[in-house]
C-alpha atoms as a PDB file:
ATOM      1  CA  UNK A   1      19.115   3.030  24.582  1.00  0.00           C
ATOM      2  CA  UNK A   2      20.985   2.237  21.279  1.00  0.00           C
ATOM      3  CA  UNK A   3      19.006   3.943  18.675  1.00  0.00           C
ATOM      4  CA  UNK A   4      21.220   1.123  15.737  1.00  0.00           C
ATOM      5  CA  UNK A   5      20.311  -1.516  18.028  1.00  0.00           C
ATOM      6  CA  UNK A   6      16.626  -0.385  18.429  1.00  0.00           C
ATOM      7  CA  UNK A   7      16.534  -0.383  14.418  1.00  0.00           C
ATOM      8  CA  UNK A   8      18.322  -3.910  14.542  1.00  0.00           C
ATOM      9  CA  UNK A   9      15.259  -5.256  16.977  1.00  0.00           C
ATOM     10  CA  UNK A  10      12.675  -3.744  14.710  1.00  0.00           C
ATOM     11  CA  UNK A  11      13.994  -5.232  11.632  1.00  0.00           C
ATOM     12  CA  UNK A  12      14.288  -9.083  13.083  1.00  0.00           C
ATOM     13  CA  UNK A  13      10.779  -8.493  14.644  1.00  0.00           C
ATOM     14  CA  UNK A  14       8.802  -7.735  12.026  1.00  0.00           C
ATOM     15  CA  UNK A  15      11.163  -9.911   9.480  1.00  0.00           C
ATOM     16  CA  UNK A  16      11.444 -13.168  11.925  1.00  0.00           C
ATOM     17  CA  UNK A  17      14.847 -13.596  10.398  1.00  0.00           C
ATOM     18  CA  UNK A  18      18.346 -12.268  11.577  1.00  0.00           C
ATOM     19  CA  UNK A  19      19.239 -12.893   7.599  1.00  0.00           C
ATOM     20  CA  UNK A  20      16.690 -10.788   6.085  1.00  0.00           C
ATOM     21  CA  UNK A  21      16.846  -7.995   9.009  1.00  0.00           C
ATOM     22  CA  UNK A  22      20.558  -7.460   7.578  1.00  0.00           C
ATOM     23  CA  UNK A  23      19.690  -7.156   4.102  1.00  0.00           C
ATOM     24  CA  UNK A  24      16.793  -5.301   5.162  1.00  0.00           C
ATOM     25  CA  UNK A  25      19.720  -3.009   7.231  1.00  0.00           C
ATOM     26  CA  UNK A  26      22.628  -3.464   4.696  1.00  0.00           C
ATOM     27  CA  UNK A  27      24.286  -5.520   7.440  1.00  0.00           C
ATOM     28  CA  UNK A  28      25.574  -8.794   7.665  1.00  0.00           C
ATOM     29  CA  UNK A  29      23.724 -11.145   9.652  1.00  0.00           C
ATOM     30  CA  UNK A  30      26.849 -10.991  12.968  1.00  0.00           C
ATOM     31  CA  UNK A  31      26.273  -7.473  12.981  1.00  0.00           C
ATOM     32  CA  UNK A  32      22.225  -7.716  13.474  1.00  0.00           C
ATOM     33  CA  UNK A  33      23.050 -10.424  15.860  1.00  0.00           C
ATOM     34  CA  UNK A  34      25.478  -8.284  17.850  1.00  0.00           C
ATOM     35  CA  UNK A  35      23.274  -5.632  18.325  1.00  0.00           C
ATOM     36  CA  UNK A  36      20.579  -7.521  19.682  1.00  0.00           C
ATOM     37  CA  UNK A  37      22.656  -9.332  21.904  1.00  0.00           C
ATOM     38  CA  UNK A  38      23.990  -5.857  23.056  1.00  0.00           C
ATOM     39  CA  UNK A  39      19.927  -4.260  23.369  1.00  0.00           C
ATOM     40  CA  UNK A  40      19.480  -7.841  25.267  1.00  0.00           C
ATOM     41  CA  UNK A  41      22.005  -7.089  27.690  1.00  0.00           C
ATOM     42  CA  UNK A  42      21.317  -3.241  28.317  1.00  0.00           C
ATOM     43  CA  UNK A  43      17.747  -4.540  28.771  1.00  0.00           C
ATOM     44  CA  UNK A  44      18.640  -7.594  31.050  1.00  0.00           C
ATOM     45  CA  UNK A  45      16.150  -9.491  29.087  1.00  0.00           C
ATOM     46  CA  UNK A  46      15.755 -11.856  26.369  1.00  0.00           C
ATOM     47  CA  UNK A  47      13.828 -10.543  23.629  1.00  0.00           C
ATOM     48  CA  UNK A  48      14.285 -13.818  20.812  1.00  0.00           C
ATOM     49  CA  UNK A  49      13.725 -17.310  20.964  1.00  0.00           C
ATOM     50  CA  UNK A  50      15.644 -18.927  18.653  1.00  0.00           C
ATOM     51  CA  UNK A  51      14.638 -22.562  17.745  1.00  0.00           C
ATOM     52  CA  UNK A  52      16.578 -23.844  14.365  1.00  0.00           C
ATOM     53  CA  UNK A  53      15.677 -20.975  12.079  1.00  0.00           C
ATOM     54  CA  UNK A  54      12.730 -19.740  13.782  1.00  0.00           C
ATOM     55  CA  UNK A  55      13.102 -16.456  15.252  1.00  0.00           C
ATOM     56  CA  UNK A  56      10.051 -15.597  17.365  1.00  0.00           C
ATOM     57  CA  UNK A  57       9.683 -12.649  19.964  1.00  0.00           C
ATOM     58  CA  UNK A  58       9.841 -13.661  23.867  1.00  0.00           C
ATOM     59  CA  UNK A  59       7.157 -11.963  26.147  1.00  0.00           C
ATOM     60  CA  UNK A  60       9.921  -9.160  26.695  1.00  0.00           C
ATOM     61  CA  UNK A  61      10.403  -8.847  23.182  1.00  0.00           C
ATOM     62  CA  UNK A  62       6.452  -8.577  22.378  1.00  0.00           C
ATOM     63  CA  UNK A  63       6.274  -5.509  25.378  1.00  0.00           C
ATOM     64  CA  UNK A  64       9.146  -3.637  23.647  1.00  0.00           C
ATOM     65  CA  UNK A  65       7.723  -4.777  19.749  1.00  0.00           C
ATOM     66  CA  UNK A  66       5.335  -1.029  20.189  1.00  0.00           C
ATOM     67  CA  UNK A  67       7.256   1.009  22.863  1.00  0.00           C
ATOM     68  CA  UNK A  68      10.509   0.662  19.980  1.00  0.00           C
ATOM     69  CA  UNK A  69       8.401   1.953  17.362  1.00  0.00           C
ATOM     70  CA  UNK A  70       6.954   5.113  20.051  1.00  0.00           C
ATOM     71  CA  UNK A  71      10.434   6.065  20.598  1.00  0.00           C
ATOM     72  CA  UNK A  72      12.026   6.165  17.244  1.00  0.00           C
ATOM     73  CA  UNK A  73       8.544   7.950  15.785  1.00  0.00           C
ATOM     74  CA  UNK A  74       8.939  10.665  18.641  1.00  0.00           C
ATOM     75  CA  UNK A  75      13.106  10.810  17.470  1.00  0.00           C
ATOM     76  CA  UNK A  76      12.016  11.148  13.843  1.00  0.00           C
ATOM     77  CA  UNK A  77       8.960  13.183  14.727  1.00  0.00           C
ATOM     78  CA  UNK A  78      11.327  15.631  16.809  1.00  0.00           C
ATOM     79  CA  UNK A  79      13.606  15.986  13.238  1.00  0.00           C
ATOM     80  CA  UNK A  80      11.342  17.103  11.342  1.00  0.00           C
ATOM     81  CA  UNK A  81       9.700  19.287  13.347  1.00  0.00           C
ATOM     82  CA  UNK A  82      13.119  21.180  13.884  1.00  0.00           C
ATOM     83  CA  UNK A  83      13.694  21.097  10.380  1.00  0.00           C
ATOM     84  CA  UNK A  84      10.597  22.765   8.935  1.00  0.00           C
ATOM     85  CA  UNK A  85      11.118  25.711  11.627  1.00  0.00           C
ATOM     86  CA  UNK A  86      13.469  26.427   8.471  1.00  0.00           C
ATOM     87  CA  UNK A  87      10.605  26.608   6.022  1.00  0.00           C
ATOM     88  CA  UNK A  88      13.067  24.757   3.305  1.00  0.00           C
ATOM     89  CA  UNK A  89      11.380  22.478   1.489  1.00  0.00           C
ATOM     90  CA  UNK A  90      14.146  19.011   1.703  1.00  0.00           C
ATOM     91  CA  UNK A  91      15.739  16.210   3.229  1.00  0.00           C
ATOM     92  CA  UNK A  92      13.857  12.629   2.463  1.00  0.00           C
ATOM     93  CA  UNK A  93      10.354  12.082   1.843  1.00  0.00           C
ATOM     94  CA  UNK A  94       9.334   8.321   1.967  1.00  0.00           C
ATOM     95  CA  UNK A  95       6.021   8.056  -0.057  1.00  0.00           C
ATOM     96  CA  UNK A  96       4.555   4.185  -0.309  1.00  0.00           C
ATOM     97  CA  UNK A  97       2.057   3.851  -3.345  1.00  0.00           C
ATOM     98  CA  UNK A  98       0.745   1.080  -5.332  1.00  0.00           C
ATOM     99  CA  UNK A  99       2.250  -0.574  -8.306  1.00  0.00           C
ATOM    100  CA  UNK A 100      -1.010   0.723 -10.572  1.00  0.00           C
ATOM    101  CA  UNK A 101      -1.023   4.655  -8.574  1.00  0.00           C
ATOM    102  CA  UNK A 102       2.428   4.530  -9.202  1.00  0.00           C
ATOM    103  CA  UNK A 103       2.450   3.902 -12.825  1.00  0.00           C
ATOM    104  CA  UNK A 104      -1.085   5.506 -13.928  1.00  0.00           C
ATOM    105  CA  UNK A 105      -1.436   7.993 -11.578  1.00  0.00           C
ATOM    106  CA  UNK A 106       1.567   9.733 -10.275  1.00  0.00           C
ATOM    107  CA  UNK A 107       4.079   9.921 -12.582  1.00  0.00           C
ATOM    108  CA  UNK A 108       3.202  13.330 -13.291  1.00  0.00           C
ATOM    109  CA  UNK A 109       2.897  14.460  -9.940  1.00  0.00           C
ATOM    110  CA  UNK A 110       6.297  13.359  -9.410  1.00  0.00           C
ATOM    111  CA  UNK A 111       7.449  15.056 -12.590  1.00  0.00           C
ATOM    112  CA  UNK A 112       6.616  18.384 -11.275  1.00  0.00           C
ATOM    113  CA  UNK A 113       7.275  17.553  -7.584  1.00  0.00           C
ATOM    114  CA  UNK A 114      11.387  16.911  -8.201  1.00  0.00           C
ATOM    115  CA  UNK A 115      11.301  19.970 -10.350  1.00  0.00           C
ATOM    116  CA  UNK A 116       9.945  22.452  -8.038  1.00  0.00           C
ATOM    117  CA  UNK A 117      11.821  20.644  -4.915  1.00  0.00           C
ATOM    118  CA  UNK A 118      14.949  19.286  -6.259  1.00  0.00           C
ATOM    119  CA  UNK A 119      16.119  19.174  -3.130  1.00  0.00           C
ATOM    120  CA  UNK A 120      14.207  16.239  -1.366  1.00  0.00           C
ATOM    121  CA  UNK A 121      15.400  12.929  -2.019  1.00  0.00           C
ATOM    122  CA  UNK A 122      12.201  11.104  -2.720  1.00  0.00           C
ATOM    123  CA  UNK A 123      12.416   7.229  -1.143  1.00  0.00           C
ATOM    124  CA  UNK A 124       9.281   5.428  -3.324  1.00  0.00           C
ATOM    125  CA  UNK A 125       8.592   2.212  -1.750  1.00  0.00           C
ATOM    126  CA  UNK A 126       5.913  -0.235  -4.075  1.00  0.00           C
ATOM    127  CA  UNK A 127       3.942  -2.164  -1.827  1.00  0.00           C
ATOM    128  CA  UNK A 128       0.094  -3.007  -1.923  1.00  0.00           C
ATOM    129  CA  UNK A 129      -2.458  -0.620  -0.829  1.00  0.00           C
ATOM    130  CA  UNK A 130      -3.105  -2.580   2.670  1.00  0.00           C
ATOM    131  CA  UNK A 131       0.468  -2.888   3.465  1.00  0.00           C
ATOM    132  CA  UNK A 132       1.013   0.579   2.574  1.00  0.00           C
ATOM    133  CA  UNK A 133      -1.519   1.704   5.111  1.00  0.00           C
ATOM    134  CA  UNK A 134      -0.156  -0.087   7.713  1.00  0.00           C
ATOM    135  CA  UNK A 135       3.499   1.766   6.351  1.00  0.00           C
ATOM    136  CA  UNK A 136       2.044   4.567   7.695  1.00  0.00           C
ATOM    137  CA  UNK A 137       0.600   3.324  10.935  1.00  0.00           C
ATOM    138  CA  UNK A 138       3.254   2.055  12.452  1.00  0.00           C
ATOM    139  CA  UNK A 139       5.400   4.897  10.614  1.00  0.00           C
ATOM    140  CA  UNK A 140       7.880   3.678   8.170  1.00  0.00           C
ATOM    141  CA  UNK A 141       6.298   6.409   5.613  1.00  0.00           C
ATOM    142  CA  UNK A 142       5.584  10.184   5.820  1.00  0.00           C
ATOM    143  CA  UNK A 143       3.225   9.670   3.169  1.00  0.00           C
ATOM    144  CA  UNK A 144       0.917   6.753   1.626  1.00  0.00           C
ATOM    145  CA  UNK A 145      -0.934   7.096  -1.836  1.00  0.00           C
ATOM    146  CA  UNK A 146      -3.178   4.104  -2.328  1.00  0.00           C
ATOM    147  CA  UNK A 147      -6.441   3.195  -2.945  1.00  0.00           C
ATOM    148  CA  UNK A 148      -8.343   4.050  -0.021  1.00  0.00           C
ATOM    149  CA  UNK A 149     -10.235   1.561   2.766  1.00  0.00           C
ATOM    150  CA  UNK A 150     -13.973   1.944   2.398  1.00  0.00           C
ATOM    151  CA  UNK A 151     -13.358   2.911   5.842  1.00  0.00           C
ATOM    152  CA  UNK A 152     -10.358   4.774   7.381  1.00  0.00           C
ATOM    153  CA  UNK A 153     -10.319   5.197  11.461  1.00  0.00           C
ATOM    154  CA  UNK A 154      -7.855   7.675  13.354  1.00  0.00           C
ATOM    155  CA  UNK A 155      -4.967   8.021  13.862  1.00  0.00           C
ATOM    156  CA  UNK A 156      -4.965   7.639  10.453  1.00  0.00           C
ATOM    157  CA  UNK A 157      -6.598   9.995   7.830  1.00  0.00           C
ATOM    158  CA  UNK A 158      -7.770   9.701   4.492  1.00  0.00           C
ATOM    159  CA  UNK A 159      -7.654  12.637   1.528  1.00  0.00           C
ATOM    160  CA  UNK A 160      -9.201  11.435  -1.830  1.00  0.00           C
ATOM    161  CA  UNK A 161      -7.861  12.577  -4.955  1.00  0.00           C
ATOM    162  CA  UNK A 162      -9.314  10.433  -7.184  1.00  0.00           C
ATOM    163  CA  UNK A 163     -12.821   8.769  -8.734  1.00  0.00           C
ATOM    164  CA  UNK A 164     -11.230   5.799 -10.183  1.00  0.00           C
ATOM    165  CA  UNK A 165     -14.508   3.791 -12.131  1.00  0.00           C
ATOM    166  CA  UNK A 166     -14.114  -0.114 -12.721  1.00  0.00           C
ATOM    167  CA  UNK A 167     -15.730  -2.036 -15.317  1.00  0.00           C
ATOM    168  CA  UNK A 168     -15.909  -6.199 -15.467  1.00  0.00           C
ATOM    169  CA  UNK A 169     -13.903  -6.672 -18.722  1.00  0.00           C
ATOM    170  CA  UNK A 170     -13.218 -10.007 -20.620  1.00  0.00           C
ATOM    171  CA  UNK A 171     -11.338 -10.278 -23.616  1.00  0.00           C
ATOM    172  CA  UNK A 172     -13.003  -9.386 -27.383  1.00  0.00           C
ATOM    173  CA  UNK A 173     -13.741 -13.366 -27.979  1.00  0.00           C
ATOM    174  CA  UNK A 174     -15.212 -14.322 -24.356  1.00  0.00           C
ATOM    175  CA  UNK A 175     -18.640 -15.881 -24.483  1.00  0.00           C
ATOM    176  CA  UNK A 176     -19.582 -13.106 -22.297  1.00  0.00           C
ATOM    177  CA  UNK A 177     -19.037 -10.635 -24.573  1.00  0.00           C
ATOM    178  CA  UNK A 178     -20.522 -12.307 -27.347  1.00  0.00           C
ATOM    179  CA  UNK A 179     -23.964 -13.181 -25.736  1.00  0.00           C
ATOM    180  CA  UNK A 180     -24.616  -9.382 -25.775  1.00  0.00           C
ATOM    181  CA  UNK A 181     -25.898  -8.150 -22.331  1.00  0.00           C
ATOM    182  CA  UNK A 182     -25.789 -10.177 -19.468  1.00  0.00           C
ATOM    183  CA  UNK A 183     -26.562 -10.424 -16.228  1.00  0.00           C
ATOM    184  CA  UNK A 184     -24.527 -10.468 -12.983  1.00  0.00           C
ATOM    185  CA  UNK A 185     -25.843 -13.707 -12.022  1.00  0.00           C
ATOM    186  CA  UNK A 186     -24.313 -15.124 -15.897  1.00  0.00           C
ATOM    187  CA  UNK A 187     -21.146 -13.301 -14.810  1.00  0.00           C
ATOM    188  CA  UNK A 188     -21.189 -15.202 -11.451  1.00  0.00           C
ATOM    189  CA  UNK A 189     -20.813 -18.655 -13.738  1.00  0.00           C
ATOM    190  CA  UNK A 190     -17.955 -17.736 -15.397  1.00  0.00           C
ATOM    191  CA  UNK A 191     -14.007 -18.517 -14.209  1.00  0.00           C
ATOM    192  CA  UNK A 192     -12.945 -15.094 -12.750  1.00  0.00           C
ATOM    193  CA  UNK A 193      -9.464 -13.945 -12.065  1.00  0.00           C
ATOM    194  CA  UNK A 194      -9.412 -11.008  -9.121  1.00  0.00           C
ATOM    195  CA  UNK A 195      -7.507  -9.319  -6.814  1.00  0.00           C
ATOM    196  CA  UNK A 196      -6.407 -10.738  -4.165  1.00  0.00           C
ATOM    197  CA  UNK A 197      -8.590 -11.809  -1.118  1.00  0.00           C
ATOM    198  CA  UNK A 198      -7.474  -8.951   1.428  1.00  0.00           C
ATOM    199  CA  UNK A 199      -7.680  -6.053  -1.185  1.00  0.00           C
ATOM    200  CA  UNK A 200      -9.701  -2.880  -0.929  1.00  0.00           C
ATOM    201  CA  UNK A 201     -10.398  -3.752  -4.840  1.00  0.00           C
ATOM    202  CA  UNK A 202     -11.866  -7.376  -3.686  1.00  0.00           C
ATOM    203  CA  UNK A 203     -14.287  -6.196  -1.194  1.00  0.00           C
ATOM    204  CA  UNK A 204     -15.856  -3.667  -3.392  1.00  0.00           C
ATOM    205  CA  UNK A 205     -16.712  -6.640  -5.687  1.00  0.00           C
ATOM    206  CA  UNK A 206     -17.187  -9.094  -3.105  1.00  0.00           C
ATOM    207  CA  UNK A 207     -19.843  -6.618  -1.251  1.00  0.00           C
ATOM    208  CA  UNK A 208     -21.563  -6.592  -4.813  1.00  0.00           C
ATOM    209  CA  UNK A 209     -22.069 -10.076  -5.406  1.00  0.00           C
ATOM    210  CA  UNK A 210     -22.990 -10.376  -1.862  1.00  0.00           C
ATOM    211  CA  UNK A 211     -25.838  -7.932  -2.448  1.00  0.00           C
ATOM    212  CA  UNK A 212     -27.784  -9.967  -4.491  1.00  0.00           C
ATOM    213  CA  UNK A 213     -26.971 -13.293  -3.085  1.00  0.00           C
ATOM    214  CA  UNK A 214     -24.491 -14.248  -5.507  1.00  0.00           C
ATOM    215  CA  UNK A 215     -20.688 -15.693  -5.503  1.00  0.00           C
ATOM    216  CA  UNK A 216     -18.299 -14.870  -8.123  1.00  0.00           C
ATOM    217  CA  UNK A 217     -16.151 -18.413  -9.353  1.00  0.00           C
ATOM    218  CA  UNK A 218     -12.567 -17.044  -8.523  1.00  0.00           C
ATOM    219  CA  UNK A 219     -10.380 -19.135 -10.161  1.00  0.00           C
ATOM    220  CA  UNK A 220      -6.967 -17.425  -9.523  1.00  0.00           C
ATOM    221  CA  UNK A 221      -6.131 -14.452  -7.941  1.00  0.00           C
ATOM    222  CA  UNK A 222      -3.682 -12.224  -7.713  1.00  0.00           C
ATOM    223  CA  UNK A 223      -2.530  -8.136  -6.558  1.00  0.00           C
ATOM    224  CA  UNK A 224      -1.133  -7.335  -9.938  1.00  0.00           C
ATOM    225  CA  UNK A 225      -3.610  -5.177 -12.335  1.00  0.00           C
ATOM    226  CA  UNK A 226      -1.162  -5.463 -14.690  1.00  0.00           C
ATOM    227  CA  UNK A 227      -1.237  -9.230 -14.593  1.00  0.00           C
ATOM    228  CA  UNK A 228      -4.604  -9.421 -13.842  1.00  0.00           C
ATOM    229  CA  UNK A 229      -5.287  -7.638 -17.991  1.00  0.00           C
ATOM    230  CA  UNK A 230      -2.793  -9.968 -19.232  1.00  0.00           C
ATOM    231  CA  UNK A 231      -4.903 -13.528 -18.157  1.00  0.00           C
ATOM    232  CA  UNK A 232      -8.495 -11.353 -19.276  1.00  0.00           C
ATOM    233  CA  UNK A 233      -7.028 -10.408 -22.467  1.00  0.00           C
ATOM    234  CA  UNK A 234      -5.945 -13.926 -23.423  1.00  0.00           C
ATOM    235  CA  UNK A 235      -9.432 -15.138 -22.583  1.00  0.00           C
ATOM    236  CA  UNK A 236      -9.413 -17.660 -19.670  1.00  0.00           C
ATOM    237  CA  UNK A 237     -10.953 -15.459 -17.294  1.00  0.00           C
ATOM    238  CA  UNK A 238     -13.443 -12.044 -16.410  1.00  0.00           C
ATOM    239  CA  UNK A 239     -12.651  -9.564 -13.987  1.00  0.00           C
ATOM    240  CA  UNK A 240     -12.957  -6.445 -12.820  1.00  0.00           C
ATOM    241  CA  UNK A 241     -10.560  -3.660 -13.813  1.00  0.00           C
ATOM    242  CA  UNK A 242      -9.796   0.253 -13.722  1.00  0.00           C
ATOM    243  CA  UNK A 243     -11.607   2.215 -16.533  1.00  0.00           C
ATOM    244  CA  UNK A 244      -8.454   3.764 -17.804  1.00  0.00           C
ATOM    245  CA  UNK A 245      -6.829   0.614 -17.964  1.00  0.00           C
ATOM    246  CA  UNK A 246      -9.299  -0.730 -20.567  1.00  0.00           C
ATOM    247  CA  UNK A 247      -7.705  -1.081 -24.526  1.00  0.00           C
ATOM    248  CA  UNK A 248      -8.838  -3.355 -27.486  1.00  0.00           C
ATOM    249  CA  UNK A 249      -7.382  -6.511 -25.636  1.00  0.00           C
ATOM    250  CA  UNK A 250      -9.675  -6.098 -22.735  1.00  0.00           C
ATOM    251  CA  UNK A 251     -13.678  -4.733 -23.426  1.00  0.00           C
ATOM    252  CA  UNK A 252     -16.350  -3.914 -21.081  1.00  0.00           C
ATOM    253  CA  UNK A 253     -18.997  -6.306 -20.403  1.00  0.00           C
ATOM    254  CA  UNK A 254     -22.777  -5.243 -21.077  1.00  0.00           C
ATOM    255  CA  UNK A 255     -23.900  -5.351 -17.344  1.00  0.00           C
ATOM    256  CA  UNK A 256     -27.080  -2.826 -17.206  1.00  0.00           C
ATOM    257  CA  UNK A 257     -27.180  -0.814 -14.099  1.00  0.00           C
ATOM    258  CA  UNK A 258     -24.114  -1.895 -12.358  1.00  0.00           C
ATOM    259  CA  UNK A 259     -21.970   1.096 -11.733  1.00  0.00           C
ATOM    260  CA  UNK A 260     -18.791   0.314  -9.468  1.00  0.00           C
ATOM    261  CA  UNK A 261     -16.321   2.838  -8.560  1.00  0.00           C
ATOM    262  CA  UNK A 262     -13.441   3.064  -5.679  1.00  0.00           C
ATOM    263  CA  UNK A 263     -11.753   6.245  -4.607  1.00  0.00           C
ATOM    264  CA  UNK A 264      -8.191   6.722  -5.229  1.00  0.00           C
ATOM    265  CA  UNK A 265      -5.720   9.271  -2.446  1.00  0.00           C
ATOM    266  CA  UNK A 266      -3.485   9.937   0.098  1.00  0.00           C
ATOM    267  CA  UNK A 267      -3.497   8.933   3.911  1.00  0.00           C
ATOM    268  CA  UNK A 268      -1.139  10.479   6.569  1.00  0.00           C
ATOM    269  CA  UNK A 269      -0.944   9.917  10.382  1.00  0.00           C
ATOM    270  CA  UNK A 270      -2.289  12.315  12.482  1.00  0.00           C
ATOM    271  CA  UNK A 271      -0.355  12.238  15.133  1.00  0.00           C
ATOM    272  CA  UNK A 272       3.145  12.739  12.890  1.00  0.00           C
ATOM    273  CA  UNK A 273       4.578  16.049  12.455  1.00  0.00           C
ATOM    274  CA  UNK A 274       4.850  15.886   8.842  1.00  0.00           C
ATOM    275  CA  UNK A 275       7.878  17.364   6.998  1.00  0.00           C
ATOM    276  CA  UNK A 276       7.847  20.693   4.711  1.00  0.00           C
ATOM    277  CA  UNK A 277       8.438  17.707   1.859  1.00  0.00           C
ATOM    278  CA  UNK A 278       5.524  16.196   2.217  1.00  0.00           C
ATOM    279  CA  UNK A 279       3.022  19.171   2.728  1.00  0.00           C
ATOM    280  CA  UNK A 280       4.136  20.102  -0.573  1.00  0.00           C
ATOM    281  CA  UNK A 281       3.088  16.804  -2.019  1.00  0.00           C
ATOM    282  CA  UNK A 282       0.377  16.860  -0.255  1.00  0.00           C
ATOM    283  CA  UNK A 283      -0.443  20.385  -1.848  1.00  0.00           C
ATOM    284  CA  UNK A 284       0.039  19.080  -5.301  1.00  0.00           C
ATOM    285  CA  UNK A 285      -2.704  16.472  -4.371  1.00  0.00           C
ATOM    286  CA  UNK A 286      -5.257  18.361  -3.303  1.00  0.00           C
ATOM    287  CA  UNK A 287      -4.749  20.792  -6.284  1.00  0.00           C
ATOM    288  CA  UNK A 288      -5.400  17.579  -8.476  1.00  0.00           C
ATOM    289  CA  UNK A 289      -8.090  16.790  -6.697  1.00  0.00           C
ATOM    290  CA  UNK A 290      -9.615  20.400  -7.815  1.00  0.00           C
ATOM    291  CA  UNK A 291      -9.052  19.702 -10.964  1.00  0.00           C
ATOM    292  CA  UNK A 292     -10.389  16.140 -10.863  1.00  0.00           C
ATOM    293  CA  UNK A 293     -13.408  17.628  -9.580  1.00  0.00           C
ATOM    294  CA  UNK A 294     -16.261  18.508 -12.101  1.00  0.00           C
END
């Protein structure tokens, strides 16, 4: 079997679009198309339906969607574990991380990382934490640093690095902040912009409110900390945000006894032979973590 057309198939499945499979590929949209049609015809089945622009998998194509991913994971999984028999610490390293990890966290990590290893060619993809996890699931990354699930089931496991506090925050002029302390039931009033619905961030809060029988007003959401400061600090909104994040456009609200906290690491699949590359990486994180660690 083709290994460029199994890559081809992979790309239109999880893309449901020939068009964005090439880009995703750096091939034009014939080329994707000719490689399917050649993995169709090795195959003797027909793994697309093709209706207008709708690109959906047949019942062939949803068989092969997992047994495609098995066999180019065992290919890749074969590489590197000829490759470390070497003990050289190179080649590619694909880390996924969050926008926020990525610009608060890690830079010096990486700093000293492609110092001591100039040799790997680090491939940073940006996604969300949850699509990040699922990165390394289904094994598009070696390596995932994100903020972790409050729950984290094999074949996937979870390292933390990190105590990462939040705080609910409003701008300096919010009625919140001017009625001194408050409680989170005159928080729940309030317009509130949060992360978005299927965040690790989100259910932390969510559980919260949920605990004493309250809902937050969400008025907007979005995955963006970044953003998420910007609408606080202009004073339309509350929310919840990291500690170090916090500046004189965004203060803490006076909420007695509420502590809230989510942990901040790395996750790796367990059944991946993982490259020289990223046990060093991995090595830098844990010694972080020791010196995180009171």
């Amino acid at each position: 079997m083709d290994l460029a057309n199994l890559n081809a198939f992979i790309a239109v499945a999880e893309t449901g679009s020939f068009s964005e499979a090439g880009e995703r590929l750096h091939l034009t949209q014939p080329a994707v198309s000719k490689r399917i049609a050649a993995l169709e015809q090795q195959l003797a089945v027909r793994l697309f339906d093709r209706l207008g622009r709708e690109v959906t998998l047949t019942e062939a194509g949803r068989a092969l969607q997992p047994r495609a991913y098995q066999i180019l994971n065992v290919l890749d999984d074969t590489r590197r574990a000829l490759s470390n028999l070497n003990g050289d610490i190179s080649g590619r390293l694909t880390l996924a991380t969050s926008h926020h990890i990525g610009l608060h966290r890690l830079p010096p990590l990486l700093r000293a990382f492609t110092r001591a290893h100039p040799q790997v060619a680090l491939d940073i993809h940006f996604l969300d934490s949850e699509v990040a996890y699922e990165e390394i699931l289904h094994g598009r990354a070696e390596l995932a640093v994100i903020t972790l699930a409050p729950q984290t089931a094999p074949p996937v496991r979870a390292a933390k690095v990190w105590d990462d506090p939040l705080d609910f925050v409003a701008a300096p002029e919010h009625p919140l902040v001017r009625n001194g302390a408050v409680s989170l039931a005159d928080v729940a009033q309030h317009p509130a912009v949060f992360p978005g619905g299927t965040t690790f961030t989100q259910r932390i809060v969510q559980r919260l409110f949920e605990g004493q029988g309250l809902t937050p007003n969400i008025a907007m959401s979005t995955n963006y900390m970044e953003t998420i400061k910007m609408m606080v600090s202009i004073g339309i909104a509350w929310s919840v945000l990291p500690r170090t994040m916090l500046d004189a456009q965004v203060v803490r609200l006076p909420l007695p006894g509420i502590q809230l906290s989510r942990q901040l690491g790395y996750i790796v699949h367990t059944e991946r032979t993982l490259s020289n590359a990223a046990r060093a990486f991995m090595a830098l994180l844990d010694a972080e973590r020791e010196h995180e660690s009171p």
